[in-house]
Protein backbone atom coordinates (compact mmCIF):
# COMPACT_ATOMS: atom_id res chain seq x y z
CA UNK A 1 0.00 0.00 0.00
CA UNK A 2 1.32 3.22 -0.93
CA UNK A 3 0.72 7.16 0.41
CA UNK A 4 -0.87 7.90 -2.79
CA UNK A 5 -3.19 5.00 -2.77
CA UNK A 6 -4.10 6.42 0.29
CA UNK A 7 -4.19 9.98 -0.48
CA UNK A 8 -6.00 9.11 -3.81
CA UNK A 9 -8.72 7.37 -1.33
CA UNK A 10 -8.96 10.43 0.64
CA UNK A 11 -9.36 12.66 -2.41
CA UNK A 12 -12.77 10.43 -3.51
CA UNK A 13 -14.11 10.22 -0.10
CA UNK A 14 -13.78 14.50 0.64
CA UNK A 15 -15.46 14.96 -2.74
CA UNK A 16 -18.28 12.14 -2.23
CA UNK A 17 -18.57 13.96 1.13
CA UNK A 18 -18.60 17.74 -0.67
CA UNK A 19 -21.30 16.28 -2.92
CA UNK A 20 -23.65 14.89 -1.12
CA UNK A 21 -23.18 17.94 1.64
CA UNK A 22 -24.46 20.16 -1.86
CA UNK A 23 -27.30 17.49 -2.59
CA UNK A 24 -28.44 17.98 1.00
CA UNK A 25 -28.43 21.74 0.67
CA UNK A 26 -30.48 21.25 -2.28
CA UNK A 27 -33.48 18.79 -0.53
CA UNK A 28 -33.34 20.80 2.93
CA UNK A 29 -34.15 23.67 0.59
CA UNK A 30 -36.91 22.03 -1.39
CA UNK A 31 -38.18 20.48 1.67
CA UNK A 32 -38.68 23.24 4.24
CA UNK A 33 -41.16 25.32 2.41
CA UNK A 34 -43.41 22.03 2.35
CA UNK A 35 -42.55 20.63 5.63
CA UNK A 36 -43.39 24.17 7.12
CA UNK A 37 -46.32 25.11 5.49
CA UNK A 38 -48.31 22.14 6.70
CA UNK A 39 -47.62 22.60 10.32
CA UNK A 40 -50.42 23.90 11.85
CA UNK A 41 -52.83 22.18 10.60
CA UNK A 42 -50.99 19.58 8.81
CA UNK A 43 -51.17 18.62 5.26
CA UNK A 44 -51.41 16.11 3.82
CA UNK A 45 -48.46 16.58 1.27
CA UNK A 46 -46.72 17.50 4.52
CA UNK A 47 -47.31 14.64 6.22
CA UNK A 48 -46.45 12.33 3.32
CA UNK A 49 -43.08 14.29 3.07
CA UNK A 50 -42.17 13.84 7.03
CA UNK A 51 -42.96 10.38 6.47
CA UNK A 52 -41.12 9.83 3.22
CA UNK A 53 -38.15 12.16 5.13
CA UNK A 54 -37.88 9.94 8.13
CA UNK A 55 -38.06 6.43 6.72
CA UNK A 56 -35.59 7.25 4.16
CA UNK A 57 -32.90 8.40 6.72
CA UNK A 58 -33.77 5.32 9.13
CA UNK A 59 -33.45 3.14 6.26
CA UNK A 60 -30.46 4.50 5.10
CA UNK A 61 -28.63 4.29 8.20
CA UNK A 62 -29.21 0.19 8.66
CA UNK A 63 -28.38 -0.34 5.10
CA UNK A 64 -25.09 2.00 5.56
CA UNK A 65 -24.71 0.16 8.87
CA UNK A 66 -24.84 -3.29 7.39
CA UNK A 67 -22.76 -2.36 4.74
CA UNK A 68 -20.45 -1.20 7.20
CA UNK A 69 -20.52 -4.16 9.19
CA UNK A 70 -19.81 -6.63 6.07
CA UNK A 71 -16.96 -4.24 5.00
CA UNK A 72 -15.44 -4.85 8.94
CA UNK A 73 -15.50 -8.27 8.82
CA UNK A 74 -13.99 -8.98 5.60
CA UNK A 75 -11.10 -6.42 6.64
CA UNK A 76 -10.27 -8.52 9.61
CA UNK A 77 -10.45 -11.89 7.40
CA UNK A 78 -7.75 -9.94 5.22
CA UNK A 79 -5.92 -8.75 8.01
CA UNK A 80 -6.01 -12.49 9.54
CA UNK A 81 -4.20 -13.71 6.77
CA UNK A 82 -1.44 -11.44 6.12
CA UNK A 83 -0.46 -8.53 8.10
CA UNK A 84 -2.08 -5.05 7.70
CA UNK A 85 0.58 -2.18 7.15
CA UNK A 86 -0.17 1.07 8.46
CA UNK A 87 -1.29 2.50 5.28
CA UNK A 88 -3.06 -0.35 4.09
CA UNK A 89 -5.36 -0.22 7.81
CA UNK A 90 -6.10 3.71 7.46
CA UNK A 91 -7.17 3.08 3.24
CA UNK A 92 -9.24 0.08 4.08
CA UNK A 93 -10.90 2.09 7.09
CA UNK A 94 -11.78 4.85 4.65
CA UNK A 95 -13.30 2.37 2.32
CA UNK A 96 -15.59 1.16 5.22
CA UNK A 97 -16.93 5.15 5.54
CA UNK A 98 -17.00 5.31 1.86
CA UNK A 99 -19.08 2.24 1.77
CA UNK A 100 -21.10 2.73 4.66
CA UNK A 101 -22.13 6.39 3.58
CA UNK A 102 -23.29 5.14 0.07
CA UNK A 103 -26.61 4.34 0.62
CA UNK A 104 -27.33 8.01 2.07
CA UNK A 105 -25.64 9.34 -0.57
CA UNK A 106 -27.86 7.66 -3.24
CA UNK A 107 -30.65 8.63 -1.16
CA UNK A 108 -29.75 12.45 -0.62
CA UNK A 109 -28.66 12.71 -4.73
CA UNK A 110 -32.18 10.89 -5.54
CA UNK A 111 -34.06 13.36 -3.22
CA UNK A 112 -32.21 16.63 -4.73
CA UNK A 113 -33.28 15.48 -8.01
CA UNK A 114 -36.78 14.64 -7.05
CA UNK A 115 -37.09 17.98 -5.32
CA UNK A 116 -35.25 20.30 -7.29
CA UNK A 117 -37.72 18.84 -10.38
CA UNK A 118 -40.40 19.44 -8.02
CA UNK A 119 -39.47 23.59 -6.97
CA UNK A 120 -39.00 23.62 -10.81
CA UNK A 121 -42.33 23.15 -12.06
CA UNK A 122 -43.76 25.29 -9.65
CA UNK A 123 -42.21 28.43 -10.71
């Protein structure tokens, strides 16, 4: 394993992270005008979009977590059979992130474009 294995893995993982941080932006924008104007009394678009809102985050958190957790063990099968160097531990621990944060991400880039279609057509 070499630094710029490593700093190439570092690279991917601050821009996936820049990326969906922008695609959040985008749905939190989108969202609030909906979320908010069905407070008092709610909606029923409202409603449907806190709904939609919180099962997609729980559900993207097991599946991130799972993925996280199959990730783990098949580092420590690797690492069982020949020794991890230094380098090698830190890339392999930013692959479990990157992994683990992929299902949000598809979820948060899917939601900016279903929003952002949706604040679109409205203008």
């Amino acid at each position: 394993m070499s630094v710029r294995k490593l700093s190439r893995s570092l690279v991917r993982a601050a821009a996936g992270a820049a990326e969906s941080a922008a695609h959040c932006n985008a749905t939190i924008t989108a969202r609030l005008p909906v979320l908010f104007d069905g407070a008092i009394p709610p909606s029923s678009a409202a409603l449907a979009e806190w709904n939609r809102t919180y099962t997609e985050k729980v559900e993207a958190g097991w599946q991130g977590a799972l993925v996280a957790a199959a990730e783990w063990q098949a580092m420590l099968l690797r690492a069982a059979f020949r020794v991890p160097t230094p380098f090698g531990l830190a890339n392999d621990l930013i692959g479990i992130a990157a992994k683990a944060a992929h299902p949000a991400r598809r979820r948060v880039k899917a939601n900016a474009k279903r929003l952002g279609n949706r604040a679109a057509r409205t203008r």
